[in-house]
PDB file of N, CA and C in Angstrom:
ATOM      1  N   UNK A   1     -41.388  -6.612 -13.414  1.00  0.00           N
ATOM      2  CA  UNK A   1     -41.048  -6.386 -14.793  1.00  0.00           C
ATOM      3  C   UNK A   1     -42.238  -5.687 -15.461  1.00  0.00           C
ATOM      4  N   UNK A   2     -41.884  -4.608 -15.857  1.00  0.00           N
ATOM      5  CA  UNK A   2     -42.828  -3.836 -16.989  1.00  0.00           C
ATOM      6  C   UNK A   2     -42.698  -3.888 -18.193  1.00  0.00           C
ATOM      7  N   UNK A   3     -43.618  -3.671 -19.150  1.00  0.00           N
ATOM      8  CA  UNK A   3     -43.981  -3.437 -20.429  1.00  0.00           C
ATOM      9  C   UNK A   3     -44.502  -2.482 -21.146  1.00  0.00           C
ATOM     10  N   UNK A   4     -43.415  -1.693 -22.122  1.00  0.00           N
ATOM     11  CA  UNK A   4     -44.094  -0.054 -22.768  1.00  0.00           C
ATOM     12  C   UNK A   4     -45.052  -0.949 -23.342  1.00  0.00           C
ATOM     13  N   UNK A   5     -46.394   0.216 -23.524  1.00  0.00           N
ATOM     14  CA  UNK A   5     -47.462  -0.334 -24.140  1.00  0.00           C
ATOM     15  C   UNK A   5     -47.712   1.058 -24.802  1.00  0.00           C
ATOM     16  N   UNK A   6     -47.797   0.469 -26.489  1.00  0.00           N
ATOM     17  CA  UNK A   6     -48.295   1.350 -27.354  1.00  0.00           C
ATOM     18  C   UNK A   6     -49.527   1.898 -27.662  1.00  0.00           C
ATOM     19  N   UNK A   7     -49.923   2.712 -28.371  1.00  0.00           N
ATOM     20  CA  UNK A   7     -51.175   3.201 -27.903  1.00  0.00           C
ATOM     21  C   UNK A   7     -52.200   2.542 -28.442  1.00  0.00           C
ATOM     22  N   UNK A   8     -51.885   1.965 -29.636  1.00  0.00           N
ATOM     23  CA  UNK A   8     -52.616   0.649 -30.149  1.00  0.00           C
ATOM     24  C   UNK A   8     -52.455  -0.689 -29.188  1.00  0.00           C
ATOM     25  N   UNK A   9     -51.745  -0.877 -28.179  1.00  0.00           N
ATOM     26  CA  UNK A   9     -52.107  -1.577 -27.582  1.00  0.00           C
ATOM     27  C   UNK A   9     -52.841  -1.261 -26.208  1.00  0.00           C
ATOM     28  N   UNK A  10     -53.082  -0.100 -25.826  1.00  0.00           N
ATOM     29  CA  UNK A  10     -53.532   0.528 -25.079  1.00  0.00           C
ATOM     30  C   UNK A  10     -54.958   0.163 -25.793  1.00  0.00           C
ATOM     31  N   UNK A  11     -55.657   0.434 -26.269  1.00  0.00           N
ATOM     32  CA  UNK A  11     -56.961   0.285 -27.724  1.00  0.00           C
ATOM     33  C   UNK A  11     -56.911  -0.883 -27.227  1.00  0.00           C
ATOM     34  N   UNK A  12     -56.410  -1.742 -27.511  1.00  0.00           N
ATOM     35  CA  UNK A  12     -57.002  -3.137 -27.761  1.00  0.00           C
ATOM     36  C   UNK A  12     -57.205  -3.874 -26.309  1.00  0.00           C
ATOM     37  N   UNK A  13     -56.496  -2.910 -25.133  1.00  0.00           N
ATOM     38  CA  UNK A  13     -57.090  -3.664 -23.991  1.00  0.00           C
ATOM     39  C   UNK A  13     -58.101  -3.502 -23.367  1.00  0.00           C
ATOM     40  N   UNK A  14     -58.200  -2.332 -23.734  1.00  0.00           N
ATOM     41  CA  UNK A  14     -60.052  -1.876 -23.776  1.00  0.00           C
ATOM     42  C   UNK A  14     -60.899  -2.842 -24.567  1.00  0.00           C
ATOM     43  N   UNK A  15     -60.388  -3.073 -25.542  1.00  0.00           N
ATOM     44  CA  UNK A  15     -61.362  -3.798 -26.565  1.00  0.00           C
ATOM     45  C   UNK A  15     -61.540  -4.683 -26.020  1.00  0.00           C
ATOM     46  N   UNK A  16     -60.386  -5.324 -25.323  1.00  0.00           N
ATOM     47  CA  UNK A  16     -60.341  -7.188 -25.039  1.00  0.00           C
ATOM     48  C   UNK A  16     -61.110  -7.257 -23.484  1.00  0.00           C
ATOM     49  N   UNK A  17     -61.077  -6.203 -22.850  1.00  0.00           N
ATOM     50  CA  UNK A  17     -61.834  -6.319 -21.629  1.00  0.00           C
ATOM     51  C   UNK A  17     -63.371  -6.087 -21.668  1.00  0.00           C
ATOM     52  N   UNK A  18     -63.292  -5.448 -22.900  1.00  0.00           N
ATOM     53  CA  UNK A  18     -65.293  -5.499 -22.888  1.00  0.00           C
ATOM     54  C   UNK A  18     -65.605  -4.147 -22.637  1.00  0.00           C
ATOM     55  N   UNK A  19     -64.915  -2.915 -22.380  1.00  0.00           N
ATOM     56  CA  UNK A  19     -64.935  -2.075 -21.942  1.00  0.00           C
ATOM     57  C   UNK A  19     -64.869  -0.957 -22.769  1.00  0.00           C
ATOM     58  N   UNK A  20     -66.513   0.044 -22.801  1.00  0.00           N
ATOM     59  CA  UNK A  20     -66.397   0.646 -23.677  1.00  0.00           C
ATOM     60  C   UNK A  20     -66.809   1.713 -23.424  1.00  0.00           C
ATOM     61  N   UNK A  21     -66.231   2.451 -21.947  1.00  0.00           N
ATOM     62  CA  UNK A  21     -66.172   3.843 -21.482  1.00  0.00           C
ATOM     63  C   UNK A  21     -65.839   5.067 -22.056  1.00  0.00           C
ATOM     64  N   UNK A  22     -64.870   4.624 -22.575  1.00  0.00           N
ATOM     65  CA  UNK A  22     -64.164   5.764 -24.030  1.00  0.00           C
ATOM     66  C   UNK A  22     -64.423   6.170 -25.144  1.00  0.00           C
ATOM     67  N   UNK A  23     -65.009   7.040 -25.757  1.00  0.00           N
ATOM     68  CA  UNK A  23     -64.708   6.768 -27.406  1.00  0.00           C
ATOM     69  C   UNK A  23     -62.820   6.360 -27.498  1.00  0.00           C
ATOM     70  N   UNK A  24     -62.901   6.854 -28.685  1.00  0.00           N
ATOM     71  CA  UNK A  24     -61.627   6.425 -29.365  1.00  0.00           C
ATOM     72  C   UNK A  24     -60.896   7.803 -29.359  1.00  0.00           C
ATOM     73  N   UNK A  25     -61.449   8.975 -29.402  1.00  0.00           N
ATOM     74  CA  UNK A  25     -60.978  10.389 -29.143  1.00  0.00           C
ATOM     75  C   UNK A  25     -60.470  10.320 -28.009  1.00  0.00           C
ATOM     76  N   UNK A  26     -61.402   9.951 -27.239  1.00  0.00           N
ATOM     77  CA  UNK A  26     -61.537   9.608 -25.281  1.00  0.00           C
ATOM     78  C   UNK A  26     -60.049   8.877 -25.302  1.00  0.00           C
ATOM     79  N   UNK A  27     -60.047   7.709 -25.941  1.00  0.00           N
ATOM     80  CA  UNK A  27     -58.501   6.506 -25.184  1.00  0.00           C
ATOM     81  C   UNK A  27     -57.521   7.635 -25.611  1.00  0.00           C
ATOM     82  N   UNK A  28     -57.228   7.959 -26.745  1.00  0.00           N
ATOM     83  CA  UNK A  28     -56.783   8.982 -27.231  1.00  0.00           C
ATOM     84  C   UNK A  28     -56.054  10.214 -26.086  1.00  0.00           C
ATOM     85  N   UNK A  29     -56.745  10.729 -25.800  1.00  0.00           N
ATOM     86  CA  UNK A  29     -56.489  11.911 -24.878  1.00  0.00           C
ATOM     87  C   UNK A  29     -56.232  11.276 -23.022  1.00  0.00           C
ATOM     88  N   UNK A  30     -56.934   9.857 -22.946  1.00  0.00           N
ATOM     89  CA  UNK A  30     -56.741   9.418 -21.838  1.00  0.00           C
ATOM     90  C   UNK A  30     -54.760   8.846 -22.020  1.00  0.00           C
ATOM     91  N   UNK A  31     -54.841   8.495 -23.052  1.00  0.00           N
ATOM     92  CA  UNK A  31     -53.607   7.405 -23.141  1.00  0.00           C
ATOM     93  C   UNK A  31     -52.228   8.943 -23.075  1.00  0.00           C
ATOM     94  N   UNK A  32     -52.312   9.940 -23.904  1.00  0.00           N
ATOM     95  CA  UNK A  32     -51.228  10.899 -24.018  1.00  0.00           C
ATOM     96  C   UNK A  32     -51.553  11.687 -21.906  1.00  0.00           C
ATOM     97  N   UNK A  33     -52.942  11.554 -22.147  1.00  0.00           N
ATOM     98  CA  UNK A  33     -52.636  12.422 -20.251  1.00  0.00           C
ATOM     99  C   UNK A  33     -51.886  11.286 -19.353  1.00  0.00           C
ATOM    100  N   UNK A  34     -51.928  10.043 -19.616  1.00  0.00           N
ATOM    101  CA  UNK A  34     -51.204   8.976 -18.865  1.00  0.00           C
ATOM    102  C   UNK A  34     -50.145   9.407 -19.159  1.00  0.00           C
ATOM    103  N   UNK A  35     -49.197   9.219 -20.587  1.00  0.00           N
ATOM    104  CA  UNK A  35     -48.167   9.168 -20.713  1.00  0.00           C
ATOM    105  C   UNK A  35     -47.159  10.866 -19.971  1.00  0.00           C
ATOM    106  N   UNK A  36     -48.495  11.561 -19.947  1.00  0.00           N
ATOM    107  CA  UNK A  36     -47.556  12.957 -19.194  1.00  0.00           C
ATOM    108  C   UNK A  36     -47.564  12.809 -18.075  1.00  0.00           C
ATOM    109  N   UNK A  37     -48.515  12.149 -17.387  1.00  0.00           N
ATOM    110  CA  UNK A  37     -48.240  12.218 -15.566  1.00  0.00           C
ATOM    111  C   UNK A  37     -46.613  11.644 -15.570  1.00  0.00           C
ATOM    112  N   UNK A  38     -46.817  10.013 -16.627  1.00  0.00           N
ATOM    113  CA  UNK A  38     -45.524   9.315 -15.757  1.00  0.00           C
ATOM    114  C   UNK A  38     -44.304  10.175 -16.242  1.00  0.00           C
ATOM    115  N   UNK A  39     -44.291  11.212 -17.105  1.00  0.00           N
ATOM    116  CA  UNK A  39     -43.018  11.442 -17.493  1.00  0.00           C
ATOM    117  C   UNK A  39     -42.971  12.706 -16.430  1.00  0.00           C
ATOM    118  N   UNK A  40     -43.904  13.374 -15.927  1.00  0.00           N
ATOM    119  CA  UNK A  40     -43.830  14.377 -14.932  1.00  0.00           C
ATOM    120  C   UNK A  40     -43.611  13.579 -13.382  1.00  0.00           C
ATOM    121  N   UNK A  41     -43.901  12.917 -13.418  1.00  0.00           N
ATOM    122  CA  UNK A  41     -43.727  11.891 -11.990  1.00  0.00           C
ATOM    123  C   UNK A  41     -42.545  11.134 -11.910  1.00  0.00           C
ATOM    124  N   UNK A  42     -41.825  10.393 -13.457  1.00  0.00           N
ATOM    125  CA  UNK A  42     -40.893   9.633 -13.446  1.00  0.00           C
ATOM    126  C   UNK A  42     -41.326   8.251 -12.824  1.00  0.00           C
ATOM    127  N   UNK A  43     -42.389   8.128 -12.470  1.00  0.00           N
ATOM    128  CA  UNK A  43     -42.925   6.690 -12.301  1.00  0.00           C
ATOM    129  C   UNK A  43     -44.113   6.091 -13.419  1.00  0.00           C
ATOM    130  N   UNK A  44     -43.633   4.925 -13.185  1.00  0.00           N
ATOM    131  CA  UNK A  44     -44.803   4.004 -14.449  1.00  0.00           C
ATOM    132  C   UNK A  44     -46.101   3.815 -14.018  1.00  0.00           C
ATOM    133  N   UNK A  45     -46.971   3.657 -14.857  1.00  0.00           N
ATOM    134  CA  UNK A  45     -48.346   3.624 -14.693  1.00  0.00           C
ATOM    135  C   UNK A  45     -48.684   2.158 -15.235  1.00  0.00           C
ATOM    136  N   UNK A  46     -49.021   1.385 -13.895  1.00  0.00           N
ATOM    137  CA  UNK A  46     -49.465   0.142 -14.994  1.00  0.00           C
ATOM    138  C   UNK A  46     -51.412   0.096 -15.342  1.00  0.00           C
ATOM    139  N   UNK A  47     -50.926  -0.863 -16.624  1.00  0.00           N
ATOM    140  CA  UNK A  47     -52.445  -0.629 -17.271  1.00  0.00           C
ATOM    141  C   UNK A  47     -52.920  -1.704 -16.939  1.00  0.00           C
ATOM    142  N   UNK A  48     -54.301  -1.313 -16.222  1.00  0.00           N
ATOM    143  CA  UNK A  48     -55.512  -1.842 -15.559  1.00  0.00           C
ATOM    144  C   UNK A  48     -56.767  -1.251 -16.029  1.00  0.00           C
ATOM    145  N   UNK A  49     -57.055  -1.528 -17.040  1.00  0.00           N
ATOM    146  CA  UNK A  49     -58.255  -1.227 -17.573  1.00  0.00           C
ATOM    147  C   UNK A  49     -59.333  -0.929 -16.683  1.00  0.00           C
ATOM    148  N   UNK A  50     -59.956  -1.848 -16.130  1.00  0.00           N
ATOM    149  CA  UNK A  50     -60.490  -1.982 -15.164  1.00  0.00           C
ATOM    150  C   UNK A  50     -61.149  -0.393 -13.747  1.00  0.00           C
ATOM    151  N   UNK A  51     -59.286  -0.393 -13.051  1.00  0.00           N
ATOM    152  CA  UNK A  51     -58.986   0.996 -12.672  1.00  0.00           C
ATOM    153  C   UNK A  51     -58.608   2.027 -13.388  1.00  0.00           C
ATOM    154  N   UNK A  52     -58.504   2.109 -14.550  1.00  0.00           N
ATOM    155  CA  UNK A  52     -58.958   3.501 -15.293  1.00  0.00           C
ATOM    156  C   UNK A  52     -60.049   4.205 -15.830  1.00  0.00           C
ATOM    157  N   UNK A  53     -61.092   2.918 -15.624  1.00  0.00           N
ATOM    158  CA  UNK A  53     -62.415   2.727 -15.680  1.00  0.00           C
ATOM    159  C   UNK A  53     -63.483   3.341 -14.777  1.00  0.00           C
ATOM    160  N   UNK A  54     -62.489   3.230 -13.737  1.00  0.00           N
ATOM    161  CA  UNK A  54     -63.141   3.694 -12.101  1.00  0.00           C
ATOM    162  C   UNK A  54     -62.469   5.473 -11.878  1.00  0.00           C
ATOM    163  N   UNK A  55     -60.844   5.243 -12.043  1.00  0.00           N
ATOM    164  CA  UNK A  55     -60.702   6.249 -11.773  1.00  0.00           C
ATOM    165  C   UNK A  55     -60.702   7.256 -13.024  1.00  0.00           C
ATOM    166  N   UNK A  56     -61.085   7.438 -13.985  1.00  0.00           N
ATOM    167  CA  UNK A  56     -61.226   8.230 -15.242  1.00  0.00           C
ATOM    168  C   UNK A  56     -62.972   7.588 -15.926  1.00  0.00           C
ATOM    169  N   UNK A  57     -63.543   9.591 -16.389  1.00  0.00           N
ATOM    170  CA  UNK A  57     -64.435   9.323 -17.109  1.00  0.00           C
ATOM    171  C   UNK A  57     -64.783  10.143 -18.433  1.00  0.00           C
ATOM    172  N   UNK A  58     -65.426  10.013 -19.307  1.00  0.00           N
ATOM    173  CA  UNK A  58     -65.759  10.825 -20.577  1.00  0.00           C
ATOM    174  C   UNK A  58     -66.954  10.979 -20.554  1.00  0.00           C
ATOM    175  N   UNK A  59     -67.628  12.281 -20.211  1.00  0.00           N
ATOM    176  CA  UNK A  59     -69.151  12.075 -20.226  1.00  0.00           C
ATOM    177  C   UNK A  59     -69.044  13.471 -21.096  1.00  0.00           C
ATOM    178  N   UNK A  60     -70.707  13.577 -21.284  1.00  0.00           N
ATOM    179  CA  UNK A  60     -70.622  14.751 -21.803  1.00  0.00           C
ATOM    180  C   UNK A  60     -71.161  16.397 -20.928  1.00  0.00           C
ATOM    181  N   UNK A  61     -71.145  17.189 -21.387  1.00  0.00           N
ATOM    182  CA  UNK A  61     -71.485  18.517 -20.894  1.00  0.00           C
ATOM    183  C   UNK A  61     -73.005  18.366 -20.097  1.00  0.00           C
ATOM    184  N   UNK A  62     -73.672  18.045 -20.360  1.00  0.00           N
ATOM    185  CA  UNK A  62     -75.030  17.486 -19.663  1.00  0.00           C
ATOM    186  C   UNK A  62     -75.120  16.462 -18.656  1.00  0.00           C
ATOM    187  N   UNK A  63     -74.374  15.546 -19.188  1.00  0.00           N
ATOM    188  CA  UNK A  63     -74.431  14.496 -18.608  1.00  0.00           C
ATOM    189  C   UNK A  63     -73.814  14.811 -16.956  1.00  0.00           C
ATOM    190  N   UNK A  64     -72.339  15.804 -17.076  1.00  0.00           N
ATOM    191  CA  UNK A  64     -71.583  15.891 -16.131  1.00  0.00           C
ATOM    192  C   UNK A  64     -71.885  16.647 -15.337  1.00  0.00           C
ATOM    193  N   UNK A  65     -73.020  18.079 -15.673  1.00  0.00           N
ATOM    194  CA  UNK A  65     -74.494  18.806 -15.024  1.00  0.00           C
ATOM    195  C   UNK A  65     -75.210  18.102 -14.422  1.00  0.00           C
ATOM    196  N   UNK A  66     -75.393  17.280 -14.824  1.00  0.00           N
ATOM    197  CA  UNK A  66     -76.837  15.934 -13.937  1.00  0.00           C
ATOM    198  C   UNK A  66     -75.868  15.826 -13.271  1.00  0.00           C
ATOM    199  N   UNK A  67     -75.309  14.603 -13.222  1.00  0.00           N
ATOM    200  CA  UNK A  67     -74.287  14.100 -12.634  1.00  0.00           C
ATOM    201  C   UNK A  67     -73.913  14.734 -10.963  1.00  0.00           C
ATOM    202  N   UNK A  68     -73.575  16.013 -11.167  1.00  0.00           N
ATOM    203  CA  UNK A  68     -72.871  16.765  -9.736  1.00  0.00           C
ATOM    204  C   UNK A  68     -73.618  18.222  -9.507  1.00  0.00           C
ATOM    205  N   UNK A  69     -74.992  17.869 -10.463  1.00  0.00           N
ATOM    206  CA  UNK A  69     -75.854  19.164  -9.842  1.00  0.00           C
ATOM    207  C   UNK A  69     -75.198  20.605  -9.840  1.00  0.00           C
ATOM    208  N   UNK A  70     -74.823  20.738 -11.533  1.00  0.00           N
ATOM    209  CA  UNK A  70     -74.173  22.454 -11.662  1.00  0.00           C
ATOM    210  C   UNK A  70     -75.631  22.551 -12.564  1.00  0.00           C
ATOM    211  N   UNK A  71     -76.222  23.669 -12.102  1.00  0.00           N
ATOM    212  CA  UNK A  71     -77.362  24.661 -12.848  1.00  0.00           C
ATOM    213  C   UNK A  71     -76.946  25.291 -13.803  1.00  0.00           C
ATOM    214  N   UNK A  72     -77.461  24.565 -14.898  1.00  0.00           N
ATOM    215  CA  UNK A  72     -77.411  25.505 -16.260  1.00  0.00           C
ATOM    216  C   UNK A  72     -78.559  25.809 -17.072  1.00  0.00           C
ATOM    217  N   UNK A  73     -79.480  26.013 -15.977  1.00  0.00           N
ATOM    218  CA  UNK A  73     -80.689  26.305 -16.821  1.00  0.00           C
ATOM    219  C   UNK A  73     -80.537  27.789 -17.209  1.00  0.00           C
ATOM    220  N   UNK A  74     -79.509  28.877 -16.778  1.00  0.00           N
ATOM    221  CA  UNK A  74     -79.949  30.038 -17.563  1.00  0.00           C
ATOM    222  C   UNK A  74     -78.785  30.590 -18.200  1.00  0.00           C
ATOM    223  N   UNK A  75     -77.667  29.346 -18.515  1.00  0.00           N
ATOM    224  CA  UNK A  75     -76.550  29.145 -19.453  1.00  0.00           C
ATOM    225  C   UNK A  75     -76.807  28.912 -20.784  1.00  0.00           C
ATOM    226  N   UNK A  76     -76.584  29.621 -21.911  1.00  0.00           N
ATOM    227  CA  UNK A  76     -77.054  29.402 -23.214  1.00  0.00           C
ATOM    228  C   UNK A  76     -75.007  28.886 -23.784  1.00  0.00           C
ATOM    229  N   UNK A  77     -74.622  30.068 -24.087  1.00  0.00           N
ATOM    230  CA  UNK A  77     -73.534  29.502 -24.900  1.00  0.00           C
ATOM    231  C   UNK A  77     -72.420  29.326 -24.157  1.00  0.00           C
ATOM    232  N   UNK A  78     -72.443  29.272 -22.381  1.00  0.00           N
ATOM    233  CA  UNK A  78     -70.963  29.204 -21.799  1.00  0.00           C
ATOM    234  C   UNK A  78     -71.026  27.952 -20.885  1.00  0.00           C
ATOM    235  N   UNK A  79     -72.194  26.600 -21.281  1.00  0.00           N
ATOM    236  CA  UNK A  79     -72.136  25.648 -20.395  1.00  0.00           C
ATOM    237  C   UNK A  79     -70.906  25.407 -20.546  1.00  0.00           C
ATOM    238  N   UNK A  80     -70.101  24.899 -21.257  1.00  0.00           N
ATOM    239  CA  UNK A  80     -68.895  24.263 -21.261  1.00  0.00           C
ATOM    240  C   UNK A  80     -67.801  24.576 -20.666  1.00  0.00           C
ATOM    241  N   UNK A  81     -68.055  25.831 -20.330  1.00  0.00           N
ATOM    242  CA  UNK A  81     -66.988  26.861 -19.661  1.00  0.00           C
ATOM    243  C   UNK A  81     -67.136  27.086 -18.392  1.00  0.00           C
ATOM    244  N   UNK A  82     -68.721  26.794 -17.877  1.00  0.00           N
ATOM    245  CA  UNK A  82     -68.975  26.437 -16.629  1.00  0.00           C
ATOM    246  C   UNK A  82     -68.800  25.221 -16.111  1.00  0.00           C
ATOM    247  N   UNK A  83     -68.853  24.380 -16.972  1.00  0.00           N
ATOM    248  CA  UNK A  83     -68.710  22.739 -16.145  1.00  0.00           C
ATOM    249  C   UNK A  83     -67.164  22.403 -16.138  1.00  0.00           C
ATOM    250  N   UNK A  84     -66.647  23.645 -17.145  1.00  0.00           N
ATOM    251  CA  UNK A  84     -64.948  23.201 -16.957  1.00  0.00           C
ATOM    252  C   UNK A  84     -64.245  23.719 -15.842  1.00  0.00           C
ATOM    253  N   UNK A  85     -64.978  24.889 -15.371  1.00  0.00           N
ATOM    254  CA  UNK A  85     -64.704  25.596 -14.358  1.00  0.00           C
ATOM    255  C   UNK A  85     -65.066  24.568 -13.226  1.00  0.00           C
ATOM    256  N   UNK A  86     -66.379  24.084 -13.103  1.00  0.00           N
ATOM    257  CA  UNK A  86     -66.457  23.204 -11.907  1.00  0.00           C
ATOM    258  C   UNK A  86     -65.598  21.970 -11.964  1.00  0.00           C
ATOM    259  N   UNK A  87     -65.476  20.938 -13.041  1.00  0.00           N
ATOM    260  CA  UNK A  87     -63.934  20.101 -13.021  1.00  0.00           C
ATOM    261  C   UNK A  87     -62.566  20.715 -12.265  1.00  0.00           C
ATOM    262  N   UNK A  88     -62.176  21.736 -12.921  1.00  0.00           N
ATOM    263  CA  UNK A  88     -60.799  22.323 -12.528  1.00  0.00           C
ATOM    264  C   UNK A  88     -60.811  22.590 -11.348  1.00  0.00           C
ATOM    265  N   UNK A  89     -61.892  22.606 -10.327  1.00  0.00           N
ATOM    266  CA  UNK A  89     -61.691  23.510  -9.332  1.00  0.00           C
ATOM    267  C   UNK A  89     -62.360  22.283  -8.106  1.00  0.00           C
ATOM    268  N   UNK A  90     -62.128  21.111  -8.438  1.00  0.00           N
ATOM    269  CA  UNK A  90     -62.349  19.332  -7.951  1.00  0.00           C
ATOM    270  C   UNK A  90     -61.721  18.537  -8.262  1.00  0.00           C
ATOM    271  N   UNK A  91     -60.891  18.438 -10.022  1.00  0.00           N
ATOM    272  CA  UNK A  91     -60.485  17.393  -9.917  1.00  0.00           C
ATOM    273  C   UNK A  91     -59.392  17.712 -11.038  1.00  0.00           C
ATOM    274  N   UNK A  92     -58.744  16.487 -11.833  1.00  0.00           N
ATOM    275  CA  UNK A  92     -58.057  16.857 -13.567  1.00  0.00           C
ATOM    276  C   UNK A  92     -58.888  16.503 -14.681  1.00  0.00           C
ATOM    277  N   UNK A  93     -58.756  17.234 -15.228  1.00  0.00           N
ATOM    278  CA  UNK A  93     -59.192  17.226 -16.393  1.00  0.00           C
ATOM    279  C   UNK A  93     -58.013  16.469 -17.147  1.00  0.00           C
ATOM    280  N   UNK A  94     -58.296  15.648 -18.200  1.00  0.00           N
ATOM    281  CA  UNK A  94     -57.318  14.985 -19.194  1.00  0.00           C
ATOM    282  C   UNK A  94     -57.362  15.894 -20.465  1.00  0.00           C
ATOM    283  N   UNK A  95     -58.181  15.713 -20.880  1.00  0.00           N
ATOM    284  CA  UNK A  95     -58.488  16.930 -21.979  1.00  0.00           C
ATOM    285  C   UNK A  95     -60.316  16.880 -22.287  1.00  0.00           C
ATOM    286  N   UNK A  96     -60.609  17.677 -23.683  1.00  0.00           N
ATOM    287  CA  UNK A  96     -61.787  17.394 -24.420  1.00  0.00           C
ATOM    288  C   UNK A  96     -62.183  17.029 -25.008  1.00  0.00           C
ATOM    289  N   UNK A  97     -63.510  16.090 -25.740  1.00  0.00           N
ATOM    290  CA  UNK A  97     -63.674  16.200 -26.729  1.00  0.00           C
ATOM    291  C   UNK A  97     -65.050  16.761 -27.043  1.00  0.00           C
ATOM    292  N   UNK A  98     -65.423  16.587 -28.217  1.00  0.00           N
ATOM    293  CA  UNK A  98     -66.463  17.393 -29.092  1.00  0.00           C
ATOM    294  C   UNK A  98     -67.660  17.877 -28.495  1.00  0.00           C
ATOM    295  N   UNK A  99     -68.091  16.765 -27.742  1.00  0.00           N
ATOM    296  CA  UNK A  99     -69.399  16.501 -26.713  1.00  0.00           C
ATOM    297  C   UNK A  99     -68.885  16.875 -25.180  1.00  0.00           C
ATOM    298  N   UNK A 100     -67.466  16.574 -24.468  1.00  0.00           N
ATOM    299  CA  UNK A 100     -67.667  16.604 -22.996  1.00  0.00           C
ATOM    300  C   UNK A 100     -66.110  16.892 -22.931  1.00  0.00           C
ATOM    301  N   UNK A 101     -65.620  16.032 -21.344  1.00  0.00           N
ATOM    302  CA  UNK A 101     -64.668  15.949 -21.170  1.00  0.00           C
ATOM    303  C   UNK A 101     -63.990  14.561 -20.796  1.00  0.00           C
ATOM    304  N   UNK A 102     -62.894  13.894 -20.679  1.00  0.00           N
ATOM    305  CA  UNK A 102     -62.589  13.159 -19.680  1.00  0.00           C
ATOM    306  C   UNK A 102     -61.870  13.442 -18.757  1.00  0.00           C
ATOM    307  N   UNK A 103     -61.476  12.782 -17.272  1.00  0.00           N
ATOM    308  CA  UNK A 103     -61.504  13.758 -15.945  1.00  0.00           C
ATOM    309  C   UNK A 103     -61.305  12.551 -15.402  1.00  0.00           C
ATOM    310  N   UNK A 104     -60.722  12.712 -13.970  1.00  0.00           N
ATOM    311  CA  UNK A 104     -60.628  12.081 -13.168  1.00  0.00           C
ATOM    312  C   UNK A 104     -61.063  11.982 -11.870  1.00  0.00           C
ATOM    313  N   UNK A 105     -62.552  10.904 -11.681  1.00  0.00           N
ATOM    314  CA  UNK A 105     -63.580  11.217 -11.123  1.00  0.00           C
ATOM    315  C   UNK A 105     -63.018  11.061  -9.938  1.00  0.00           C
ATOM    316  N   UNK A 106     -62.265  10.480  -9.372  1.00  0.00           N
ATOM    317  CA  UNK A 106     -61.866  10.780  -7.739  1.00  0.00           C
ATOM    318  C   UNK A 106     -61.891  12.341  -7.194  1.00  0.00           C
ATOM    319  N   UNK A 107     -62.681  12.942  -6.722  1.00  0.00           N
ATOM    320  CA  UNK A 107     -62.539  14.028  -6.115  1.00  0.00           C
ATOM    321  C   UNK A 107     -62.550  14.190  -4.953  1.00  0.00           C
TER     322      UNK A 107
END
């Protein structure tokens, strides 16, 4: 037996697990890329905080450079366009926000 879960309740199971991987932009864009896989898949996604934790991340443009060793030391205004290029071409991207991306670190 399953349960639709709204996106405010999506929010609050993050909250209630202690878990604070996301901004709120982040659950945001994580919760609508969930809701398109299952409607492109036709299967349900159950929520496990936990494993969305593991398998999804929000870092930022630097952070995700350290991270997997893309050189941007002689990148001035197209890091973002380079590290999106290296996501797309490893893994999904969910969407953006202001600072980075969130993605789905299984590659």
């Amino acid at each position: 037996m399953k349960t639709t879960v709204s996106k405010y309740e999506f929010y609050r199971a993050f909250e209630k697990s202690g878990r604070d991987n996301f901004s709120y932009d982040g659950l945001d864009i994580l919760f609508e890329y969930l809701e398109s896989v299952e409607s492109d898949t036709g299967e349900e996604i159950e929520l496990d905080v936990i494993a969305l934790c593991c398998d999804y991340d929000e870092s930022s443009i630097e952070s995700i450079a350290s991270q997997y060793d893309i050189d941007l030391t002689d990148c001035d205004d197209d890091k973002r366009e380079i590290v999106r290029e290296y996501l797309e071409r490893r893994t999904s991207i969910c969407g953006e926000t202001v600072n980075g991306f969130i993605y789905c670190t299984s590659f």
